[in-house]
Protein backbone atom coordinates (compact mmCIF):
# COMPACT_ATOMS: atom_id res chain seq x y z
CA UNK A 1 -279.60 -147.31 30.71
CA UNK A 2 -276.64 -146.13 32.55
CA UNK A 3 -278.20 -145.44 35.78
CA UNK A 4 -279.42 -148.67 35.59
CA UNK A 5 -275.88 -150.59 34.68
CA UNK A 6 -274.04 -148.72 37.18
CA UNK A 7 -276.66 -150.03 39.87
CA UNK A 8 -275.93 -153.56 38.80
CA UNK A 9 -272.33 -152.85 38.88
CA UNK A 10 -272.39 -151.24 42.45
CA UNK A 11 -274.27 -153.81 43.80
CA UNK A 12 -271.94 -156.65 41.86
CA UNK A 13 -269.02 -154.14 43.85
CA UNK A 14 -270.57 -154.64 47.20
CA UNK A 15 -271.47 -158.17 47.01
CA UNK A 16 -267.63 -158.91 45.73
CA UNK A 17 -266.65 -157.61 49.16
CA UNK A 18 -268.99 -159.21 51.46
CA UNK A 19 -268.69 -162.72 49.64
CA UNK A 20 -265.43 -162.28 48.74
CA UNK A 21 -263.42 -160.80 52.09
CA UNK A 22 -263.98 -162.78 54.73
CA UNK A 23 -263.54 -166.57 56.10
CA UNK A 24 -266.75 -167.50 55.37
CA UNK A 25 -265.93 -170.99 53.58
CA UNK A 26 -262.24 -171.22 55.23
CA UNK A 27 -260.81 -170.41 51.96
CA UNK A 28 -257.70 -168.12 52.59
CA UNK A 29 -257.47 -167.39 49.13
CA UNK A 30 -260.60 -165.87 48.44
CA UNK A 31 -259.84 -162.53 49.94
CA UNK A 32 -257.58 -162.02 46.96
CA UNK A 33 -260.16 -162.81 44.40
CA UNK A 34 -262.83 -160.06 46.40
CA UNK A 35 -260.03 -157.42 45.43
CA UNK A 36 -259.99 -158.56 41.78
CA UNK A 37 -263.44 -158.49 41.28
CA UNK A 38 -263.48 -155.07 43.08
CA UNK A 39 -260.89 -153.66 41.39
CA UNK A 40 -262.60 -154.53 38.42
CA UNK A 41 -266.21 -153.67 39.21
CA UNK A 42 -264.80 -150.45 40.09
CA UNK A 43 -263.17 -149.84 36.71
CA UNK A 44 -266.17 -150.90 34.91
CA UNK A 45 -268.17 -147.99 37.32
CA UNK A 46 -265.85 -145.22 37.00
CA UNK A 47 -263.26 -146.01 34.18
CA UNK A 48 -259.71 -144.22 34.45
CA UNK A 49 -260.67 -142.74 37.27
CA UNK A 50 -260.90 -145.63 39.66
CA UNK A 51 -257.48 -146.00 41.16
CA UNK A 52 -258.40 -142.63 42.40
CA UNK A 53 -261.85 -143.44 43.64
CA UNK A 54 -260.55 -146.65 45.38
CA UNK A 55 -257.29 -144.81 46.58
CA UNK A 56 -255.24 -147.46 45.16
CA UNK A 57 -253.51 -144.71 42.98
CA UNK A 58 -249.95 -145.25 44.58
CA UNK A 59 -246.18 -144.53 43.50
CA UNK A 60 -243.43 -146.56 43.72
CA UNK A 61 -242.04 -144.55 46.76
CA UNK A 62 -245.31 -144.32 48.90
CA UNK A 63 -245.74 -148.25 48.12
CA UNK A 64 -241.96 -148.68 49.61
CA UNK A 65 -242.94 -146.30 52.82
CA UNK A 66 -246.30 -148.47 52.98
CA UNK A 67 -244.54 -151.91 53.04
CA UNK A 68 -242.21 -150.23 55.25
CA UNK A 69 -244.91 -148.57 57.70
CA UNK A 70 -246.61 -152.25 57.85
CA UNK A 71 -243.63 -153.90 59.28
CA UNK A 72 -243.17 -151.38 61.98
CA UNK A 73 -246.92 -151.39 62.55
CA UNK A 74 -246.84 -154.90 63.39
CA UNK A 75 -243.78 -154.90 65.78
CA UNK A 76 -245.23 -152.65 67.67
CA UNK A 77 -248.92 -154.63 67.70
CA UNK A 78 -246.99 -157.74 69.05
CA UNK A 79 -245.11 -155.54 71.62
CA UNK A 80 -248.33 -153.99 72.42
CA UNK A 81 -250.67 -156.74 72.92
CA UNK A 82 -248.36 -158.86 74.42
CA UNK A 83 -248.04 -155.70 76.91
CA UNK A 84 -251.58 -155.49 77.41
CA UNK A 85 -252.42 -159.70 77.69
CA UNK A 86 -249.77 -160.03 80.41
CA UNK A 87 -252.80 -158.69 82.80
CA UNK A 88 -254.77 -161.00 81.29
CA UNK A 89 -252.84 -164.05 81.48
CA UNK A 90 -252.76 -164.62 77.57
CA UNK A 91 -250.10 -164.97 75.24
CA UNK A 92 -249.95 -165.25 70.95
CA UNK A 93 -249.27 -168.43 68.93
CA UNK A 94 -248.75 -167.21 65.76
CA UNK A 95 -250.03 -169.51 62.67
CA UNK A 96 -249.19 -169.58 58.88
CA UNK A 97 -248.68 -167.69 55.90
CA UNK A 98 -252.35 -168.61 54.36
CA UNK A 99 -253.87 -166.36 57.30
CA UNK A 100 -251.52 -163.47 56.87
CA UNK A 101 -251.57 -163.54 52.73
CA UNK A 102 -256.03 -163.66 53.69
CA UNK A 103 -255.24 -160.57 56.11
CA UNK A 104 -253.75 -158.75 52.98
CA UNK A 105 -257.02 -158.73 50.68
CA UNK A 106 -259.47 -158.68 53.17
CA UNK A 107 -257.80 -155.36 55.15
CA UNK A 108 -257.47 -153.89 51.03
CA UNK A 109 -261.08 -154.60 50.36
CA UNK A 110 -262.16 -152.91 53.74
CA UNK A 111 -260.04 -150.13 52.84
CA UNK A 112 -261.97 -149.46 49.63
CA UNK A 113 -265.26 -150.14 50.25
CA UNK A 114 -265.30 -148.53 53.84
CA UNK A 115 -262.88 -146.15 53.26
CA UNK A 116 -261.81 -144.77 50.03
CA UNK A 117 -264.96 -145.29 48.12
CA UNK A 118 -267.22 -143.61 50.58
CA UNK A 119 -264.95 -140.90 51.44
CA UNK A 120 -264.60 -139.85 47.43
CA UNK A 121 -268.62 -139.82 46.81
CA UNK A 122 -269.27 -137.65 50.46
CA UNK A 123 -266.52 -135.27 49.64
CA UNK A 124 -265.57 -135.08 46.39
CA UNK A 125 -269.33 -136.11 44.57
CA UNK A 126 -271.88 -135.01 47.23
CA UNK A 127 -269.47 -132.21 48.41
CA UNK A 128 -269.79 -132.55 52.13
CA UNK A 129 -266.91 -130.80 54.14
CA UNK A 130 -264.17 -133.21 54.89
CA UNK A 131 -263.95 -133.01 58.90
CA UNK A 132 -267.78 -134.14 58.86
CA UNK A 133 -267.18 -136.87 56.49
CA UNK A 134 -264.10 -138.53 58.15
CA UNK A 135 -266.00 -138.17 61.40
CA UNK A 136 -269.40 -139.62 59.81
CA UNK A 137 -268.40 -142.56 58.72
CA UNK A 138 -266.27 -142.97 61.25
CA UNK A 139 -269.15 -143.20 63.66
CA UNK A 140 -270.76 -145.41 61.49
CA UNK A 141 -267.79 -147.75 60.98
CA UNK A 142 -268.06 -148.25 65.26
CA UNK A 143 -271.54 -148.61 65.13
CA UNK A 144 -271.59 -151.63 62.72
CA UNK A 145 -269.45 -153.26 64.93
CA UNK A 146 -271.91 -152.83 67.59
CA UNK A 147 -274.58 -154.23 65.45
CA UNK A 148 -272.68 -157.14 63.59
CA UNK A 149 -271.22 -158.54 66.73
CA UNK A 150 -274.46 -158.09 68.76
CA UNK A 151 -276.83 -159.93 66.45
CA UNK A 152 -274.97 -161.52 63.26
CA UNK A 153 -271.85 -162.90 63.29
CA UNK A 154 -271.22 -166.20 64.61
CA UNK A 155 -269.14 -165.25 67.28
CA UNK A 156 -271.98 -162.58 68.93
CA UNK A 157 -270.93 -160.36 71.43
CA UNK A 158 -271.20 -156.99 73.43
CA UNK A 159 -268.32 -154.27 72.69
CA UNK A 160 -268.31 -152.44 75.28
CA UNK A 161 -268.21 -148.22 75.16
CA UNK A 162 -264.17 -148.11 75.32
CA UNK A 163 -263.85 -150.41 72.65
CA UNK A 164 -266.32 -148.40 70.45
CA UNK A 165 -264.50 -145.01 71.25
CA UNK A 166 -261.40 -146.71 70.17
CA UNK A 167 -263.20 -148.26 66.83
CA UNK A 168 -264.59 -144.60 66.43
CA UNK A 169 -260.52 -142.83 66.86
CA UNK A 170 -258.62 -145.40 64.61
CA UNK A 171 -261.46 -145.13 61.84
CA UNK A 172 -261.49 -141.27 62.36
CA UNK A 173 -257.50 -141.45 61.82
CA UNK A 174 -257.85 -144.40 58.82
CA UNK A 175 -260.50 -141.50 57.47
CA UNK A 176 -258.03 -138.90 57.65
CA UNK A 177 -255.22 -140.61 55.87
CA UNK A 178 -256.93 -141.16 53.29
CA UNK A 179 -258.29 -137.73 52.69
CA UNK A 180 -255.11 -136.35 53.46
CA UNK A 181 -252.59 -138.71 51.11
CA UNK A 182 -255.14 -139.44 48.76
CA UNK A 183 -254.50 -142.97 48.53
CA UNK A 184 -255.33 -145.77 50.90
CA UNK A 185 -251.15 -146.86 51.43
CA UNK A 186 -250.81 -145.84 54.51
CA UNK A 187 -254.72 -146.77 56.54
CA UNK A 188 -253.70 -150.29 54.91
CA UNK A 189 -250.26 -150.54 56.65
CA UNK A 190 -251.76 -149.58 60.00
CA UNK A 191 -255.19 -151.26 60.02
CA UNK A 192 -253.00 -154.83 58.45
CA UNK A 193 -250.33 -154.53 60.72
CA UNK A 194 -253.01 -154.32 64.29
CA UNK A 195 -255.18 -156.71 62.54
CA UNK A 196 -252.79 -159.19 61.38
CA UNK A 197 -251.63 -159.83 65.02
CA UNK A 198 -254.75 -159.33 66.91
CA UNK A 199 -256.86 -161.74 64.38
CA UNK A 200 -254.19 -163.44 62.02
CA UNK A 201 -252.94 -165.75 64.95
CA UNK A 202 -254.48 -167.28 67.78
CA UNK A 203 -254.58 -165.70 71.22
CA UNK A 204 -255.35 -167.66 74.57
CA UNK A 205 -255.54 -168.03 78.03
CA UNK A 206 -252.25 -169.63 79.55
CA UNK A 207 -254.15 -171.15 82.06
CA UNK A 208 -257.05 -172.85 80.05
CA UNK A 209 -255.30 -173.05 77.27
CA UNK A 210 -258.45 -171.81 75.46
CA UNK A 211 -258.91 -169.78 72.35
CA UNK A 212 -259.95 -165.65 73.28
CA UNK A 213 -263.04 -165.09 70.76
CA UNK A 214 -263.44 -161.80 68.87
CA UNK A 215 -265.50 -159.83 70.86
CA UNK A 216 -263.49 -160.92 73.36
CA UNK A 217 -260.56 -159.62 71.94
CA UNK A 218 -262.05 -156.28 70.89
CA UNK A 219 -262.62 -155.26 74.09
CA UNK A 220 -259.41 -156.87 75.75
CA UNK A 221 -257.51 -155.42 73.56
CA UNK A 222 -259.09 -152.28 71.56
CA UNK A 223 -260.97 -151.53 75.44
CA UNK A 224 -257.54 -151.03 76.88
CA UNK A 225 -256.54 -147.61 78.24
CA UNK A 226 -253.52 -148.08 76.13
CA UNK A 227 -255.41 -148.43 73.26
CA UNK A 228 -257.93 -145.80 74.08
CA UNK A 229 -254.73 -143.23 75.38
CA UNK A 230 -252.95 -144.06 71.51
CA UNK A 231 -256.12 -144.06 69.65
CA UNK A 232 -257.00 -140.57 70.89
CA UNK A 233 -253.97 -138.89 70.44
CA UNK A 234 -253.63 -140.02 66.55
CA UNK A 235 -257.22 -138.66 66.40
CA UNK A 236 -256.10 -135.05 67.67
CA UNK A 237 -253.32 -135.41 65.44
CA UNK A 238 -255.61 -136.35 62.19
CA UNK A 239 -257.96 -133.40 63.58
CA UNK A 240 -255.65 -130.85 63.58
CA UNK A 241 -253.79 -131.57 59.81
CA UNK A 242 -257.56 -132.39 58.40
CA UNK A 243 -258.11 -128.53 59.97
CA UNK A 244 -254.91 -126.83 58.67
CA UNK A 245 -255.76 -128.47 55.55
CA UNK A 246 -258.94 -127.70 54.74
CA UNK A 247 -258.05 -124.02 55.76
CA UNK A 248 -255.53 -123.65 53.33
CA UNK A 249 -258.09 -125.14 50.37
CA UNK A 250 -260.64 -122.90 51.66
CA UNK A 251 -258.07 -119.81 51.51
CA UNK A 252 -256.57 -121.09 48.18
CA UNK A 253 -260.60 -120.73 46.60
CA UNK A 254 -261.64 -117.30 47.92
């Protein structure tokens, strides 16, 4: 009977998050109810434990350095794609607090379900060594892309093989923070802070005066060299802790 109540539960989870996260029925709200109902389908999985499976178990101070690390994170997104559109010819209009308060939720819920959830079944249920698990679904995370924006969503697409590395590096560094903090603070403030800008306003074309479509963006922006150059040296970064830590738990157990 439990086996088979926890099966309803994860699959309640999962469908909270994909009805629940994104703009499907322009409600900017509904993000916001996705990470009630996952907060709470996670509870009802895993009981006390579930701030620690969904990496939502945060203190005061790390919340302050989060809120803190988001602000920063999206200075330096505006400075950065406004860099990188100048050789495009585009520029940002930014819109309204509905999108950015929808950006929240929807960046928490992805946090959880792609990140902190996985992450604590591979490593700490199924026992799977860290680096492989960070890298893993890291792979995974840019493959999806691939496949959602090649054949589902709406706005279809081909990313092409510098966006994906980047997509690959900023989930393999998102992977690592997690692992290494325990808590999903600080992959929030950097994943909301890029995604806020890139897909909470509207970017265009000076010239047209026409609105640059996801995939479009991905690889504008994500494809850069800047991106590519940033995204890779935050991954040798992650590597190297992820490394020195798991070296030190492996000494700490012989």
């Amino acid at each position: 009977m439990k086996r088979i109540r926890n099966t309803i539960l994860t699959i309640l989870l999962l469908s909270s998050y994909l009805l629940f996260s994104y703009y499907y029925f322009n409600g900017w709200w509904y993000s916001s109810i996705g990470t009630v109902l996952i907060l709470l389908f996670s509870y009802l999985i895993w009981g006390k434990q579930f701030r620690r499976v969904t990496g939502t178990k945060i203190s005061h101070t790390t919340f302050h350095k989060t809120v803190l690390l988001a602000f920063i994170m999206i200075v330096a997104s505006i400075l950065l794609i406004q860099h990188i559109g100048n050789r495009h010819m585009t520029a940002i209009q930014f819109t309204n607090c509905r999108n950015y308060f929808h950006d929240i939720f929807y960046i928490l819920n992805e946090e959880i379900i792609l990140g902190a959830i996985p992450l604590y079944l591979l490593i700490r249920k199924w026992k799977i060594n860290s680096l492989l698990a960070t890298g893993g679904l890291a792979l995974f995370f840019a493959a999806a892309h691939f496949a959602f924006y090649r054949w589902i969503f709406l706005q279809r697409g081909t990313l092409e093989l510098t966006t994906l590395t980047t997509l690959f590096l900023v989930a393999f560094v998102r992977n690592c923070l997690i692992v290494l903090n325990g808590h999903i603070g600080y992959s929030w403030a950097l994943h909301f802070g890029w995604m806020m800008v890139m897909f909470g306003n509207r970017l265009y074309f000076v010239e047209t005066n026409t609105s640059i479509n996801e995939p479009e963006r991905f690889n504008m922006f994500l494809g850069s060299p800047e991106m590519v150059s940033i995204s890779l040296i935050l991954a040798v970064v992650s590597f190297i802790y992820l490394t020195r830590r798991d070296k030190r738990i492996k000494k700490m157990n012989i």
